[in-house]
Protein backbone atom coordinates (compact mmCIF):
# COMPACT_ATOMS: atom_id res chain seq x y z
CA UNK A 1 16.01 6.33 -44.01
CA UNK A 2 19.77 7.10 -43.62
CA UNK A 3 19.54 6.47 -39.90
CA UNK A 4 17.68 3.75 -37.72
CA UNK A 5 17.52 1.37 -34.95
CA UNK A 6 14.93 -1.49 -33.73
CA UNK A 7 13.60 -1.29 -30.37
CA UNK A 8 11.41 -4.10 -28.50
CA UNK A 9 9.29 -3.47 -25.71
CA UNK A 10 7.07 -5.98 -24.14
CA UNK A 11 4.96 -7.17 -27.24
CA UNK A 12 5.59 -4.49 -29.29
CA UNK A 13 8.63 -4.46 -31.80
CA UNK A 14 9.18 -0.98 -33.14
CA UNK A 15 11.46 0.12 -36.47
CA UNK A 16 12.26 3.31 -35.89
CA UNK A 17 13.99 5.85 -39.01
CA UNK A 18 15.84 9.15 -38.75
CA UNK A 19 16.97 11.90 -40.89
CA UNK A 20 19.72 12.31 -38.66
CA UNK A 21 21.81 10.48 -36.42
CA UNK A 22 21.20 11.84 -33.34
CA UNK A 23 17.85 11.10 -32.42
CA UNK A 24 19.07 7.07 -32.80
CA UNK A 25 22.07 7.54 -30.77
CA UNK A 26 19.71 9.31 -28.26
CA UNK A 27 17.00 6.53 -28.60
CA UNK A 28 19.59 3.66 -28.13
CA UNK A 29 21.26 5.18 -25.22
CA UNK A 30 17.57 5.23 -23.48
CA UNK A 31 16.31 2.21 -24.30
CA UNK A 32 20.05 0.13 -23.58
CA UNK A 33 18.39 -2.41 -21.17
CA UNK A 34 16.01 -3.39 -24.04
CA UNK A 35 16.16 -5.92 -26.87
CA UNK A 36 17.54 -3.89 -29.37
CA UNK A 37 18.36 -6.65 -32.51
CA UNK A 38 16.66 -5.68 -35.92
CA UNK A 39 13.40 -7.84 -35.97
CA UNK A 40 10.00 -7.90 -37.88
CA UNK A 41 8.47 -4.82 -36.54
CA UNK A 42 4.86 -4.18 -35.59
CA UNK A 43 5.18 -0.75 -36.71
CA UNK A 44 7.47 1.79 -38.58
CA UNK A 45 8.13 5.10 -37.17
CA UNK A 46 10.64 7.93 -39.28
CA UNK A 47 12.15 11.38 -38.20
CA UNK A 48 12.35 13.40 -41.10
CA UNK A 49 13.47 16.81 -41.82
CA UNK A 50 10.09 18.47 -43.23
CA UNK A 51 11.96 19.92 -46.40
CA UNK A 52 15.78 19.02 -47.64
CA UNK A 53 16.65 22.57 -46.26
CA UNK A 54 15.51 22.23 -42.95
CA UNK A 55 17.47 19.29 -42.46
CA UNK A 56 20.65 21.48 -41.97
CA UNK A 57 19.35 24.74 -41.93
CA UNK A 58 17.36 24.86 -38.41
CA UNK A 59 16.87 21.17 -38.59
CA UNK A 60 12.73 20.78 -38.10
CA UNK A 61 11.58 16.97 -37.21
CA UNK A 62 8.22 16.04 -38.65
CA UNK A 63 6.67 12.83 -37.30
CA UNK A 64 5.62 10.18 -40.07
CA UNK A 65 5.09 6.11 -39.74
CA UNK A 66 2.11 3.60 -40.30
CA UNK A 67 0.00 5.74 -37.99
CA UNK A 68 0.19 9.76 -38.23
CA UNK A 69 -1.63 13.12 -37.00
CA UNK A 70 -1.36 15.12 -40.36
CA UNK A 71 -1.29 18.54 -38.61
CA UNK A 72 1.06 17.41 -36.02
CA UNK A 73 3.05 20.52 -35.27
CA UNK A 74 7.05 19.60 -36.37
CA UNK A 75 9.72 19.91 -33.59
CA UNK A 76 13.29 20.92 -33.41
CA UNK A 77 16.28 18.51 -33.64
CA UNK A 78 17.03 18.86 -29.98
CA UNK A 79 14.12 17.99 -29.47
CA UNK A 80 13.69 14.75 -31.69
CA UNK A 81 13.56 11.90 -28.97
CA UNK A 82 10.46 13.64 -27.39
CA UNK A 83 9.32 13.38 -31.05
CA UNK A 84 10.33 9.88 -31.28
CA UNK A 85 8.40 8.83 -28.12
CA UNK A 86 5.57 10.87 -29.18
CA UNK A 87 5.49 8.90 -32.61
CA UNK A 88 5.97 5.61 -30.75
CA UNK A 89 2.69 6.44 -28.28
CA UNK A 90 0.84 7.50 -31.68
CA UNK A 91 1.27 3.90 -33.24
CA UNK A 92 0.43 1.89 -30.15
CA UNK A 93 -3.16 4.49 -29.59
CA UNK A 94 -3.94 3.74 -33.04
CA UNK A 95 -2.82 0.73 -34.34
CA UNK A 96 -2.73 -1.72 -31.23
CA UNK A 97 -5.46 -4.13 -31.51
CA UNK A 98 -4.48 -7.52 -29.25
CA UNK A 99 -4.00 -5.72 -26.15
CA UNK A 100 -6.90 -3.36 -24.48
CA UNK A 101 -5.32 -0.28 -23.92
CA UNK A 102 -5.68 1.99 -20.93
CA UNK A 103 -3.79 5.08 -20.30
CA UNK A 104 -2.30 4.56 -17.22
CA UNK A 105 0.73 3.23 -15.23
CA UNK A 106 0.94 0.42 -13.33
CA UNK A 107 3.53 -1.41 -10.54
CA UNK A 108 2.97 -5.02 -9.14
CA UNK A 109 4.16 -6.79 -6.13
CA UNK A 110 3.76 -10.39 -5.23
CA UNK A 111 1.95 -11.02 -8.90
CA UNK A 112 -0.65 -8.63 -8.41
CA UNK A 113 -0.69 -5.52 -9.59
CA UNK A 114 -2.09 -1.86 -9.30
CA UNK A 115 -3.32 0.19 -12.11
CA UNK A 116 -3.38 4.15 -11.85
CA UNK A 117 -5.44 6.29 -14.22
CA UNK A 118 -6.22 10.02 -14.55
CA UNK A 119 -5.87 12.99 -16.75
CA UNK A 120 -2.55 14.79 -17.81
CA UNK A 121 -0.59 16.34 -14.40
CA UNK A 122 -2.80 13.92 -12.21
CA UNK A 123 0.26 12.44 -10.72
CA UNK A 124 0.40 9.22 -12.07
CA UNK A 125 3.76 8.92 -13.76
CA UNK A 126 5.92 10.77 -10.95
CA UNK A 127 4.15 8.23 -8.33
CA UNK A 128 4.96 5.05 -10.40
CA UNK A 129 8.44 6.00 -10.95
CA UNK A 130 8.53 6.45 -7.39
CA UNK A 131 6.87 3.44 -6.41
CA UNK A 132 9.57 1.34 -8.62
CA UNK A 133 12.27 2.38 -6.91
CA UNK A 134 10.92 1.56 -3.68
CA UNK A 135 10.19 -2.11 -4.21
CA UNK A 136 7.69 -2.53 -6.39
CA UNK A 137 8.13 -3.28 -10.38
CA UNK A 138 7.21 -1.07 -12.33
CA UNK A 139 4.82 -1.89 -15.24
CA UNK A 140 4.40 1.16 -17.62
CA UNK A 141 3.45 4.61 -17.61
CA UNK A 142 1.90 5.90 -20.51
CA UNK A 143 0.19 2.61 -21.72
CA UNK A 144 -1.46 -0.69 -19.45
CA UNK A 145 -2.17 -3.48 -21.79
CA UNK A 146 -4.87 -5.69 -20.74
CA UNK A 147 -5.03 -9.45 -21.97
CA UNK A 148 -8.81 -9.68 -23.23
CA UNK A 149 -8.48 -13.30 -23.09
CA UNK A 150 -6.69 -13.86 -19.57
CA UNK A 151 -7.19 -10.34 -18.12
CA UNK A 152 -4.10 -10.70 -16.79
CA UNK A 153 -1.25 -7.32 -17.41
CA UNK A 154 0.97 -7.66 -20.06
CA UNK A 155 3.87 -4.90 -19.09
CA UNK A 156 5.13 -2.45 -21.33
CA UNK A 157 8.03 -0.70 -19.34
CA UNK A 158 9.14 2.03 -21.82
CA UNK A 159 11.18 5.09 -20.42
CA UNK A 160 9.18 7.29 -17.86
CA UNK A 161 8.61 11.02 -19.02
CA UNK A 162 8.88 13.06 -16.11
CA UNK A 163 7.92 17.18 -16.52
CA UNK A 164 8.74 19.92 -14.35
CA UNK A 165 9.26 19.66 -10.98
CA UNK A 166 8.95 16.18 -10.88
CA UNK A 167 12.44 16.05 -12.96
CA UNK A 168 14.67 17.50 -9.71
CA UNK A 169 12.61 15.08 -7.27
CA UNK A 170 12.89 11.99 -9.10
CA UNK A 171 16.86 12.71 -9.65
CA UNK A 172 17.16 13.33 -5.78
CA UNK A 173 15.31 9.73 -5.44
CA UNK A 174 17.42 8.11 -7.79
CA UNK A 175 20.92 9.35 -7.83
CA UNK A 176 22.04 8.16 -11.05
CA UNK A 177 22.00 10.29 -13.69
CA UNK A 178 22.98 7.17 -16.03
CA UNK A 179 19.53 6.42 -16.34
CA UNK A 180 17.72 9.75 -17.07
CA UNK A 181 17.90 10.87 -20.68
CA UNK A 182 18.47 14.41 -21.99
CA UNK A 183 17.02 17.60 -20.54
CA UNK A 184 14.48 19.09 -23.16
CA UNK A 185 13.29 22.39 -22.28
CA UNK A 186 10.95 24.72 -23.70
CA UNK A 187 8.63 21.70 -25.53
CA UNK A 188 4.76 22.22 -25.59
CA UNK A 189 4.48 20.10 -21.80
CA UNK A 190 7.42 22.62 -20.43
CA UNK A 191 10.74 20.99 -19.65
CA UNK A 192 10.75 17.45 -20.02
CA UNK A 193 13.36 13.93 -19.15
CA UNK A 194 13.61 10.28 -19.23
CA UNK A 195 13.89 8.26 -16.78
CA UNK A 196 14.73 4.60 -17.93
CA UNK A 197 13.04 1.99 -15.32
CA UNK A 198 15.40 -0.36 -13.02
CA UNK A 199 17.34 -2.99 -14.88
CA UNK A 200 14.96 -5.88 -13.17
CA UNK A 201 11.26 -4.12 -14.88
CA UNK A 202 13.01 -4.49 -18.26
CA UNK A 203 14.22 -7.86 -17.56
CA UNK A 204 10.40 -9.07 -16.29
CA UNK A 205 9.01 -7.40 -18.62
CA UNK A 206 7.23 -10.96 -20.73
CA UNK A 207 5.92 -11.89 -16.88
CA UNK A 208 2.34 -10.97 -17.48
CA UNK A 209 0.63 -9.86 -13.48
CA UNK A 210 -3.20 -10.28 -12.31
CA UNK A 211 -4.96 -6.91 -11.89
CA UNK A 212 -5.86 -6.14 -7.66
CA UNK A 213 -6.14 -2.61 -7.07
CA UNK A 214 -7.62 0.38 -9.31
CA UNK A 215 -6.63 3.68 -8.29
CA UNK A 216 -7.76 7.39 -9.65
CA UNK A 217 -4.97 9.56 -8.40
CA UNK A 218 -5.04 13.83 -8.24
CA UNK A 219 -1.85 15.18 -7.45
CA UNK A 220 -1.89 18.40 -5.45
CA UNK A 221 -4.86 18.26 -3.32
CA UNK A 222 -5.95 17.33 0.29
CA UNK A 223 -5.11 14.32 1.57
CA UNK A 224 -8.31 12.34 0.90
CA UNK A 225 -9.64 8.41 -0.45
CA UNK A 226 -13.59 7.62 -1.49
CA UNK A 227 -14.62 4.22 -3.16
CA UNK A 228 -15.14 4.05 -6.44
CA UNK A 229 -18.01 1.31 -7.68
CA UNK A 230 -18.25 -0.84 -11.13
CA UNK A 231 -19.95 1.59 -12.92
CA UNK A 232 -17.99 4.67 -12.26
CA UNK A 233 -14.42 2.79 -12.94
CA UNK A 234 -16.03 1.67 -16.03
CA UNK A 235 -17.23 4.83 -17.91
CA UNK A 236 -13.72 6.30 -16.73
CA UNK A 237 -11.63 3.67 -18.29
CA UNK A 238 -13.42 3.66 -21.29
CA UNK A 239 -12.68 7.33 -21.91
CA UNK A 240 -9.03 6.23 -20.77
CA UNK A 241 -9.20 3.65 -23.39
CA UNK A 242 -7.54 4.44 -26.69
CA UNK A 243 -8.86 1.62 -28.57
CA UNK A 244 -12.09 0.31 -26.54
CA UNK A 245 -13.88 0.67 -29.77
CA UNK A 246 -12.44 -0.41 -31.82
CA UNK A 247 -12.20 -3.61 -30.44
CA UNK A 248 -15.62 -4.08 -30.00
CA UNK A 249 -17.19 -6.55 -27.88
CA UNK A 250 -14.18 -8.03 -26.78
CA UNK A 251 -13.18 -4.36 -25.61
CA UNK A 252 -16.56 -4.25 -23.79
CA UNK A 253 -16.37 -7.82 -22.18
CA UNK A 254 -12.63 -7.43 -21.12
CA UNK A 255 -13.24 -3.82 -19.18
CA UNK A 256 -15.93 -5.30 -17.42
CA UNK A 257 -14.50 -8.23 -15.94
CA UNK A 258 -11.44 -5.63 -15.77
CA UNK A 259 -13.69 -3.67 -13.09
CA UNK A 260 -15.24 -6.35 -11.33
CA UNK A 261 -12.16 -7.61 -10.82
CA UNK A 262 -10.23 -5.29 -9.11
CA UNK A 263 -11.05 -2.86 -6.14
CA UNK A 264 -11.26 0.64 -6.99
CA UNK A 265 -10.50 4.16 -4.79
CA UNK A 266 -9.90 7.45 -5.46
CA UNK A 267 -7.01 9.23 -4.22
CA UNK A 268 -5.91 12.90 -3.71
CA UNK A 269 -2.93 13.57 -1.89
CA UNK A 270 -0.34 16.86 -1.65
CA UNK A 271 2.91 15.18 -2.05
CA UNK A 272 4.55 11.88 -3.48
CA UNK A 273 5.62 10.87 -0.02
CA UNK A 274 2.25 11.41 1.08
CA UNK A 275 0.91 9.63 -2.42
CA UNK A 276 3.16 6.60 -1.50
CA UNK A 277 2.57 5.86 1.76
CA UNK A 278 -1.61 5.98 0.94
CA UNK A 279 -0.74 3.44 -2.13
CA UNK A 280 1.31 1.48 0.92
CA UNK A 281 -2.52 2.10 3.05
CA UNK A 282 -4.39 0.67 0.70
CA UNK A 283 -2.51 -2.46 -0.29
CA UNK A 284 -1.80 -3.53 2.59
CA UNK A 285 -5.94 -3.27 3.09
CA UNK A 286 -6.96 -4.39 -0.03
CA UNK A 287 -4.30 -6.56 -1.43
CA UNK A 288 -5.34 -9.82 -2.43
CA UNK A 289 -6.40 -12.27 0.73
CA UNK A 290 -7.22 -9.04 2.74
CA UNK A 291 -10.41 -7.57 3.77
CA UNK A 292 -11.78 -5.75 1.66
């Protein structure tokens, strides 16, 4: 393609082409903490205009790559690096096999490290981002990748997508607008920014961390926690799981000692302060070497 850049984050090595030069310059200018030097990629992503005309004429992005949704509605140009990070979550749900893969975020402190998991608007993402800039690294958002052999966390820090209103808080809480990316308005999840992670998650990001605490977050609701046993977490991370299937019985066997593993709660709470200070709660209850 006439345009392109390489991007590494935690195992995964991307490739990733463009039609035009803006979505690399916008891709590059997120992703500036990571290792960025052309490599042997795990997978191959490409922008492209979805006819020679719309490439000038209102410029249309189409997704393609190794992995693809064939009626995959295009986007416009200004709205390319949502594109791109949509094509880069496509190839990991599809084509990532040595990792399990939960969708979910994750922060650790001390070595040990919680998981979050829900649906879309649970909170997950906006409590993460918040949680890594108060102290604790962040992990990932939109992907956890869990060792089947170790069961240990292998992170995968890519650029936080915050929506809405969570766009205004998290700039309050950070204060730099250096590491947000673009403002994208109007796409199909309303109006949408990057938030690149802290300089120190990138720079950890091949320290793998042992699973302690699972948590099913609801943003919006009454303050409230209830356990969670095996069997619950377990049918709820395999329909979190993008590739549980696929891999089989070594999906199977690494979820379950996944859930016996950690402890699990469910969480509603009204407000990411509020959210925050029950994470706080509950690890300082249930970390590792505390009652549990």
């Amino acid at each position: 393609m006439r345009h392109s850049c390489f991007i590494t984050v935690g195992p995964a090595r991307f490739r990733i082409g463009s039609d035009w030069r803006a979505p690399v310059d916008a891709l590059t200018a997120l992703y500036r903490d990571y290792p960025l030097e052309p490599v042997v990629p795990d997978f191959t992503v490409r922008l492209q205009a979805t006819s020679p005309l719309r490439r000038w004429l209102r410029p249309s992005v189409a997704i393609a790559g190794d992995f693809t949704l064939p009626d995959a509605a295009p986007l416009p140009l200004d709205q390319a690096l949502l594109a791109a990070e949509m094509a880069l979550n496509l190839q990991m749900a599809l084509g990532w096999r040595r990792h399990l893969l939960l969708h979910a975020s994750a922060v650790s402190r001390g070595g040990h490290a919680v998981v979050m998991t829900g649906v879309s608007g649970a909170g997950k993402s906006t409590l993460s981002a918040l949680l890594g800039e108060r102290g604790w690294r962040f992990l990932g958002d939109e992907f956890v990748l869990l060792d089947p052999e170790t069961g240990m966390i292998v992170p995968f820090p890519r650029p936080i997508s915050l929506k809405n209103e969570a766009i205004p808080f998290m700039q309050r809480e950070v204060n730099d607008d250096e590491r947000f990316g673009p403002v994208m308005t109007d796409t199909p999840k309303g109006t949408i920014r990057h938030l690149r992670p802290r300089s120190e998650a990138v720079a950890l990001m091949a320290r793998q961390t042992r699973p302690a605490l699972l948590l099913f977050p609801r943003f919006g609701e009454p303050r409230a926690i209830r356990r969670v046993d095996e069997a619950e977490s377990f049918v709820r991370l395999t329909q979190a799981s993008t590739n549980y299937v696929a891999l089989g019985e070594g999906g199977f066997d690494a979820l379950t000692g996944f859930v016996k593993g950690v402890t699990a709660r469910a969480i509603d709470y009204a407000t990411g302060e509020e959210g925050v200070e029950m994470v706080e709660r509950l690890w300082s209850e249930l970390a590792p070497g505390r009652a549990t």
